[in-house]
Protein backbone atom coordinates (compact mmCIF):
# COMPACT_ATOMS: atom_id res chain seq x y z
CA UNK A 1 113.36 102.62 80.58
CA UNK A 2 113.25 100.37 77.57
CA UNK A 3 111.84 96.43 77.76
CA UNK A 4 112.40 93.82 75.39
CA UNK A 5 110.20 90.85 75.35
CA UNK A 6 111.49 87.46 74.05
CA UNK A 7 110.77 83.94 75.01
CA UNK A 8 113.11 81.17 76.29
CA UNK A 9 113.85 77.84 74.58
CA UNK A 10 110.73 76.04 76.43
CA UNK A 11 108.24 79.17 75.98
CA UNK A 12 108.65 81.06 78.97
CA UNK A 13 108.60 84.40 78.99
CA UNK A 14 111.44 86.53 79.07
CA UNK A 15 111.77 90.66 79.33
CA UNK A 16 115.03 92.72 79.38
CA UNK A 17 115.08 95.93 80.51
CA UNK A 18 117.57 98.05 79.88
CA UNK A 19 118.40 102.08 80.77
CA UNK A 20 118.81 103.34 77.25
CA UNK A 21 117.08 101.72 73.85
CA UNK A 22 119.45 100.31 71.02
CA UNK A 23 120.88 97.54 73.03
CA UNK A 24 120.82 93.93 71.12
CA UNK A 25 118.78 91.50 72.34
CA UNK A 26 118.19 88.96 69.44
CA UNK A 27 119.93 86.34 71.63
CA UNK A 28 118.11 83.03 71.85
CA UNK A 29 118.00 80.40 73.91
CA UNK A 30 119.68 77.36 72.59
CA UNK A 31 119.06 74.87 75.43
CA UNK A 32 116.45 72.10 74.86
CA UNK A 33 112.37 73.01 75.23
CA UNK A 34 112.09 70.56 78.11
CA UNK A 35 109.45 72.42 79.98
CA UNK A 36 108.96 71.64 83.60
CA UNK A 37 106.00 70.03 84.56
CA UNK A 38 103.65 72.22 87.17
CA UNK A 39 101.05 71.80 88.40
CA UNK A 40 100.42 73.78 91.39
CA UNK A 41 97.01 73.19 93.61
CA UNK A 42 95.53 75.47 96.07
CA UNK A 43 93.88 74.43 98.98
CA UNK A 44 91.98 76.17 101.78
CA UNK A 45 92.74 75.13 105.30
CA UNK A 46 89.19 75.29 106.66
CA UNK A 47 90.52 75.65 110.32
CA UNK A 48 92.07 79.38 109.41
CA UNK A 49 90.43 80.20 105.96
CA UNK A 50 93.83 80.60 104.86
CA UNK A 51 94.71 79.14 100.93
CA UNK A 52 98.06 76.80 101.08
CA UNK A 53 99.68 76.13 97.87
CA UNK A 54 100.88 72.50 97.20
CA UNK A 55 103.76 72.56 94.57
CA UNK A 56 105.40 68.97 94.81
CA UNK A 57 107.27 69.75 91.95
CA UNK A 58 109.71 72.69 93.18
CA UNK A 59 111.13 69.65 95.40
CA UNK A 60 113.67 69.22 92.35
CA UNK A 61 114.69 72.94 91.76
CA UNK A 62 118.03 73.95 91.52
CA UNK A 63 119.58 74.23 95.05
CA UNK A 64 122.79 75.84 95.48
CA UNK A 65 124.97 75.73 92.28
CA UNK A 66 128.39 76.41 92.18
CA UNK A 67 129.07 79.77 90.80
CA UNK A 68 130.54 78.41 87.54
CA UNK A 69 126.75 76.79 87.07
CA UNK A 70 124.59 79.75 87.98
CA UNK A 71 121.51 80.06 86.08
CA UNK A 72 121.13 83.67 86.86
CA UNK A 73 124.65 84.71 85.21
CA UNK A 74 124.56 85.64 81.64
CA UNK A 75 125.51 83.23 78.99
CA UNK A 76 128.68 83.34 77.88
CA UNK A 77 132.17 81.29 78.16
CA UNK A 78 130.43 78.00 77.03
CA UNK A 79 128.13 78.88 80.22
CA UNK A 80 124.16 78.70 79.45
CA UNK A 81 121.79 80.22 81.85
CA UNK A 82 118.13 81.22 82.27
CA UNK A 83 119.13 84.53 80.32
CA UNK A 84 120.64 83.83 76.91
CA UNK A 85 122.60 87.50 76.48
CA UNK A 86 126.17 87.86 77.40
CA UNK A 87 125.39 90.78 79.38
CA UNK A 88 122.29 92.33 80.86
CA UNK A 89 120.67 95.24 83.05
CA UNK A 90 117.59 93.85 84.42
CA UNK A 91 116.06 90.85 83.44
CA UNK A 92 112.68 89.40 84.52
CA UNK A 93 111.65 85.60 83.38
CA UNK A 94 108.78 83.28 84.31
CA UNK A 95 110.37 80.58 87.27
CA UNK A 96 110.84 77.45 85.81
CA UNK A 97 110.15 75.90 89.12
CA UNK A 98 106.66 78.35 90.06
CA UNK A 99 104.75 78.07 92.98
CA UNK A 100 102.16 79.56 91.26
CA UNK A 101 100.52 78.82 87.64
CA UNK A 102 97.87 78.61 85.62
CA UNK A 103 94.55 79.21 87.89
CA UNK A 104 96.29 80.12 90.95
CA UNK A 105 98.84 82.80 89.67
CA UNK A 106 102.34 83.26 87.98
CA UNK A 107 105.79 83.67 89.48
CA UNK A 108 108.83 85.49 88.15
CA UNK A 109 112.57 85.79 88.62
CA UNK A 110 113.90 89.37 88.77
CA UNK A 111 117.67 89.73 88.20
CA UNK A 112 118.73 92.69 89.57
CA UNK A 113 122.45 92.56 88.30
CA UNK A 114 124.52 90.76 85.79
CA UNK A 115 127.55 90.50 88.57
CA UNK A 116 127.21 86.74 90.47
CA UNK A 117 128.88 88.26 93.56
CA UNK A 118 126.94 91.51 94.29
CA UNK A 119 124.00 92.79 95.93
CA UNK A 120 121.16 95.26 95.88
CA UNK A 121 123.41 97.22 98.10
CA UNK A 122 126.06 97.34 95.23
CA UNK A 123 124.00 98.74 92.58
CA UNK A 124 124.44 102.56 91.54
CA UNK A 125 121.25 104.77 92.11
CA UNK A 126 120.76 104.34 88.40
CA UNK A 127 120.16 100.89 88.10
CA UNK A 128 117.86 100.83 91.25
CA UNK A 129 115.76 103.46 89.91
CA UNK A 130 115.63 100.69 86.48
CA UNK A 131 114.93 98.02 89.30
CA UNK A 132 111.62 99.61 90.58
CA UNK A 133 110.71 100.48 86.79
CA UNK A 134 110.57 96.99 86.28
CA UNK A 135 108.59 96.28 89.34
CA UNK A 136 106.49 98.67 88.75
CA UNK A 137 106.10 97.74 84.66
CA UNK A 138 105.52 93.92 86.15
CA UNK A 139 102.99 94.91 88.37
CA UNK A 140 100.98 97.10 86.15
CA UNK A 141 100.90 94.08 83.15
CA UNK A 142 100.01 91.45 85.98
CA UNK A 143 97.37 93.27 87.35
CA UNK A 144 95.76 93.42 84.08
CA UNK A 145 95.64 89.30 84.11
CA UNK A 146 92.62 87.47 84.23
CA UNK A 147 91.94 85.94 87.72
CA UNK A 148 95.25 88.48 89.44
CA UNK A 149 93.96 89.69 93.34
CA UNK A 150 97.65 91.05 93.84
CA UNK A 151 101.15 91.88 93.02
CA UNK A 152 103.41 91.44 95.38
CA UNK A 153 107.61 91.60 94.54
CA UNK A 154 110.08 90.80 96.97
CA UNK A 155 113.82 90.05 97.42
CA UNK A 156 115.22 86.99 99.91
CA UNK A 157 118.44 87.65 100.59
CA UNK A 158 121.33 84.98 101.85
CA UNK A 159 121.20 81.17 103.08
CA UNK A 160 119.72 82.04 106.30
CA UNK A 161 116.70 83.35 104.76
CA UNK A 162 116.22 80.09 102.66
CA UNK A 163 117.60 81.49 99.53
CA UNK A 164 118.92 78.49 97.20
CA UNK A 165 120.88 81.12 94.34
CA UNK A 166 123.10 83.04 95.01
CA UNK A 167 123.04 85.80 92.26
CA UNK A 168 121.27 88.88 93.36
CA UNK A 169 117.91 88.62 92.42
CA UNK A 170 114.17 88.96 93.72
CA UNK A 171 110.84 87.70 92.76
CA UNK A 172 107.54 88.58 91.82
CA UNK A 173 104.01 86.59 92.53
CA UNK A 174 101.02 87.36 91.42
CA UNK A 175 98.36 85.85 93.71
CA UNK A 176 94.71 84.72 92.70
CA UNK A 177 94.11 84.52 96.45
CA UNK A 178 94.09 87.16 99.18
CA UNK A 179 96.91 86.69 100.84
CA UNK A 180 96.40 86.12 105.34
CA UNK A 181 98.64 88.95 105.60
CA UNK A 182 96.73 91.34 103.11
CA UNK A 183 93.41 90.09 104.52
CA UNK A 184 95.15 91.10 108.26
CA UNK A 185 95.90 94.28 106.75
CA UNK A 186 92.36 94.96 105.31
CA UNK A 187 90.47 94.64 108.95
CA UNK A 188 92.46 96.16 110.50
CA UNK A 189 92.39 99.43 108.56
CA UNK A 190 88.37 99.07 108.90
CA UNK A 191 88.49 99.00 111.97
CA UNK A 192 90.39 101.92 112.20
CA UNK A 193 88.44 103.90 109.67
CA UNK A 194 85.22 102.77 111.98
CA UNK A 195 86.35 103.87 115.46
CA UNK A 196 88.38 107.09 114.53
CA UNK A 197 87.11 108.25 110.56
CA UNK A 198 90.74 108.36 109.51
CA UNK A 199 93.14 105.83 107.53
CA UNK A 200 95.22 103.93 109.35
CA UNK A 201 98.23 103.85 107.25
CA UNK A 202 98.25 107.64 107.24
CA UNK A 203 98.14 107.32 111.08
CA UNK A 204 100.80 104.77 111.38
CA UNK A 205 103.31 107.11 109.37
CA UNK A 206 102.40 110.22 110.76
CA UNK A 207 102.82 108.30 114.72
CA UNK A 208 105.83 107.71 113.63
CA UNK A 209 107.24 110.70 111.88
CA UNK A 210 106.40 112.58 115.28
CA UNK A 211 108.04 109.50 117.44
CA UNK A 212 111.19 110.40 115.86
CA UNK A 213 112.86 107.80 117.86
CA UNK A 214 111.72 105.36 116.02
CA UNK A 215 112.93 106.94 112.42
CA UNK A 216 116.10 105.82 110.99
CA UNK A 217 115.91 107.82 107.52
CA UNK A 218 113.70 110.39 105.68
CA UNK A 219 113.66 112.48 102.82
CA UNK A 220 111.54 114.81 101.20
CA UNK A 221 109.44 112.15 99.92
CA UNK A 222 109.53 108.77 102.02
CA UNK A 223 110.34 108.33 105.71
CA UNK A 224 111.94 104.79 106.95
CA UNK A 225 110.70 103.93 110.44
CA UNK A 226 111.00 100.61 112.45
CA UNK A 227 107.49 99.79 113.79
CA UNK A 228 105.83 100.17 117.73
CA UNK A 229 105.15 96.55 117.46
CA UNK A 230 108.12 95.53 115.09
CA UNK A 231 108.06 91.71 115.04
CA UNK A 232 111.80 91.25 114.12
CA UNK A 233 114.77 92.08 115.57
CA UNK A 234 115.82 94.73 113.06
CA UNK A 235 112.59 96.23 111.19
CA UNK A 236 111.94 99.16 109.22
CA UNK A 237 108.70 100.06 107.26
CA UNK A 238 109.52 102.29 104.25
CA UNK A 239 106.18 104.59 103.20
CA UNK A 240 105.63 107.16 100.86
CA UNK A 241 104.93 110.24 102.31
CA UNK A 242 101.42 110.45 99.60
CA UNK A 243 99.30 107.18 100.52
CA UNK A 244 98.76 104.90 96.86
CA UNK A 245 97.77 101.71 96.35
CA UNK A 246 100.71 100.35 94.48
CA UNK A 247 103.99 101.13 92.85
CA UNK A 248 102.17 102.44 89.37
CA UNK A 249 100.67 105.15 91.20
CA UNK A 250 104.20 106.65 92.69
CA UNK A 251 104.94 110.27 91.23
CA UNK A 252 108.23 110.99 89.57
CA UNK A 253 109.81 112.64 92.67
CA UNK A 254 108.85 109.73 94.79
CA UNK A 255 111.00 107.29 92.14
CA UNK A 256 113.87 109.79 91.74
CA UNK A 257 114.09 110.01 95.60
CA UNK A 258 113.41 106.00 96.19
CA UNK A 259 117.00 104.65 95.18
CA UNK A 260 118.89 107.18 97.37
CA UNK A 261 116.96 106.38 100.53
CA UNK A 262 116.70 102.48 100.05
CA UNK A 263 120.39 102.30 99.34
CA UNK A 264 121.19 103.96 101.94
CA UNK A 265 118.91 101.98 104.18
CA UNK A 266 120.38 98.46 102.91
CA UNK A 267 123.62 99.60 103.47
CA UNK A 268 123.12 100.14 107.26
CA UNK A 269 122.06 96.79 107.71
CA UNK A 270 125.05 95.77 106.01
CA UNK A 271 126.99 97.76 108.76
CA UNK A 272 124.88 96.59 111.43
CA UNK A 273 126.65 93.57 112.37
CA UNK A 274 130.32 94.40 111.71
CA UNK A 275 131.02 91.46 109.68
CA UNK A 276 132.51 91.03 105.88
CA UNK A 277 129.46 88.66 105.40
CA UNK A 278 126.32 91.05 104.10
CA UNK A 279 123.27 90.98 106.31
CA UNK A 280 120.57 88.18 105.57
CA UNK A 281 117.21 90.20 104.64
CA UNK A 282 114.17 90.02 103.22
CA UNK A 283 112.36 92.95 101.94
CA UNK A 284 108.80 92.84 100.56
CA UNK A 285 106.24 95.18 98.78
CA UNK A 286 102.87 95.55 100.23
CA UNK A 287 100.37 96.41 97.42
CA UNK A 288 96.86 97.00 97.61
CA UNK A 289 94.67 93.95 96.24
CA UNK A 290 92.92 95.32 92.53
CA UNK A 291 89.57 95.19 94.50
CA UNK A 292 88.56 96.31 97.88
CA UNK A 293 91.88 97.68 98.97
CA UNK A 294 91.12 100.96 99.08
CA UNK A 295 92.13 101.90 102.92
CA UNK A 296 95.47 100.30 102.42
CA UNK A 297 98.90 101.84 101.66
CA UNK A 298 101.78 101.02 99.33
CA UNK A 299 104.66 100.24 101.58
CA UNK A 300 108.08 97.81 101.55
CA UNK A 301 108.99 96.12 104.65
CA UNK A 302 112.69 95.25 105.08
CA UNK A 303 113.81 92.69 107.84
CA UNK A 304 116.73 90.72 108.77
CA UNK A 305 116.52 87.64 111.08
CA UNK A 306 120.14 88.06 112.40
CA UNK A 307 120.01 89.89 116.08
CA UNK A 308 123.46 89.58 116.99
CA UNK A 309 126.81 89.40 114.92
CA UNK A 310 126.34 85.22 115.87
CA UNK A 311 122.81 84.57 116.54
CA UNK A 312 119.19 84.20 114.52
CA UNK A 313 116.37 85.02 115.30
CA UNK A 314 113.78 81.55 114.28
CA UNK A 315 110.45 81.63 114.24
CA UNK A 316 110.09 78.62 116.89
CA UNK A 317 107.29 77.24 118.56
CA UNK A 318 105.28 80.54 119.14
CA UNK A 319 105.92 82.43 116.11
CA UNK A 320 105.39 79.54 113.79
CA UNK A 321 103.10 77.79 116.13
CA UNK A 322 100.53 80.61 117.03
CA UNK A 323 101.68 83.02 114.67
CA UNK A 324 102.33 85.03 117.92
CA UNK A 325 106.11 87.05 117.72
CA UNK A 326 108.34 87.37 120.51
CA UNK A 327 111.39 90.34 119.70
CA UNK A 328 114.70 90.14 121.38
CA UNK A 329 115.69 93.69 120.62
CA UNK A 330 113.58 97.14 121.37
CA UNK A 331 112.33 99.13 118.12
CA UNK A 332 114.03 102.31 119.49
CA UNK A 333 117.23 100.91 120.29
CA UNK A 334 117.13 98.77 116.90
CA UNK A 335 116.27 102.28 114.89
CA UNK A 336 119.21 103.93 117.21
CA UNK A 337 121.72 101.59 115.89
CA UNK A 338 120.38 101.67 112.45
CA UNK A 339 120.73 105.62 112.10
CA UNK A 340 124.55 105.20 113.54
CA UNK A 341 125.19 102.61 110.84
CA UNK A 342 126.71 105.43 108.80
């Protein structure tokens, strides 16, 4: 893996990274500096503890461009973008419109793919493996920033999920908060060590390595399993088969075998439904926080809120008002269909 770092017309950060050195990326960014204002504010909802970013000023983002006027697409044929090359391999870049900056964290873009009309699913192994190089590159140099509690990178995928471009791409945050979810995490795996004397992320894998019901894929190095208490209608928790903290501390078999396996995995859910559409998803990276997280695991959960060919699932008035989830589908017949998505 070989980065380039560069900067964009209005100082933002830009990095390419690219498979093999040698490739020319003196391009520059001839748009005007006009910086977006931001000025994100975090506040603490003293009913739940929980920190709520206010960012007023991602109300005038870009919202669903015509292909022609991606921003994500390289520049070239008279078209300017957020990435000034005419062709790329991975690019990562600051978000013009953050949710997080300054004090309470940073946000990138990651661009997975120069092609508008693709998806992770597309990609050859290759280029994956370059994917969670840059992840893992991105989370190693945030983590050294003053004031970081956590990495976490992430891909929305499709309208349904709330995603406003198109082009293939993901993000990354780096929170100066704990996030609820994290925090969830963190008791719970006390808890655990307390009553029993063993991890609980080690138990939840090894549950459900021997429930084998419940697995859809495994390898020699990661197992995919949807969860006992999966909260959507098509779930699946893919672990490591060595607990870490993060993506830096992955071995080299564990990368070489992650593209095969999480290909293979998006591609069933593409298959899932039958239709020409791709599945909606969203998959997300749990890393341990840089302090205290020392019980938790390194895991990506990928979930889709379709549950039929013509139906969503929403989080309505008990998932989004008591954060309490109701599933329409059973985690062993969802993990049956999912292994005969071939």
């Amino acid at each position: 893996m070989h980065r380039t770092v560069t900067e964009l017309a209005d100082g933002r950060e830009l990095i390419y990274y690219d498979s093999e050195p040698g490739r020319d990326r003196s391009a520059r960014d001839p748009r005007p500096p006009d910086r977006v204002e931001s000025t994100p504010e975090l506040r603490r909802d003293a009913a739940t503890g929980d920190w709520v970013t206010i960012a007023a000023h991602r109300q005038s983002r870009t919202y669903h461009p015509p292909a022609d006027a991606c921003p994500l697409c390289p520049s070239r044929d008279g078209r300017l973008g957020e990435i000034p090359a005419a062709d790329y391999e991975v690019a990562v870049f600051e978000n013009r419109f953050p949710s997080l900056a300054g004090g309470a964290g940073r946000c990138e873009v990651v661009c997975f793919t120069p092609e508008h009309g693709a998806g992770f699913a597309d990609l050859p192994p290759e280029r994956a493996r370059l994917v969670l190089d840059a992840w893992t590159d991105r989370t190693a140099e945030l983590s050294a920033r003053s004031g970081v509690r956590q990495v976490y990178c992430f891909e929305n995928r499709g309208a349904e999920i709330g995603v406003t471009l198109a082009h293939p791409h993901g993000q990354i945050y780096a929170f100066s908060t704990l996030t609820p979810r994290t925090a969830k995490h963190l008791a719970a795996a006390a808890a655990h060590r307390a009553r029993t004397g063993r991890n609980l992320f080690e138990d939840i894998l090894e549950e459900a390595r021997a429930a084998s019901e419940r697995v859809v894929l495994a390898g020699e190095h990661w197992t995919a399993f949807v969860p006992y208490a999966a909260r959507w209608p098509y779930e699946v928790h893919l672990y490591p088969h060595r607990r870490v903290p993060d993506l830096t501390r992955l071995g080299e078999a564990e990368r070489a075998e992650f593209p095969r396996l999480y290909l293979d995995l998006l591609r069933r859910f593409d298959r899932l439904f039958g239709l020409s559409a791709p599945t909606p998803y969203i998959a997300a990276w749990h890393q341990a926080p840089l302090t205290g997280g020392e019980e938790l695991a390194l895991h990506l959960e990928l979930f889709t809120v379709r549950r039929t060919a013509d139906r969503l699932k929403y989080t309505a008035g008990t998932e989004a008002g008591m954060d309490a989830f109701m599933n329409d589908v059973a985690p062993e017949a969802a993990a049956r269909r999912l292994r005969e998505a071939v």
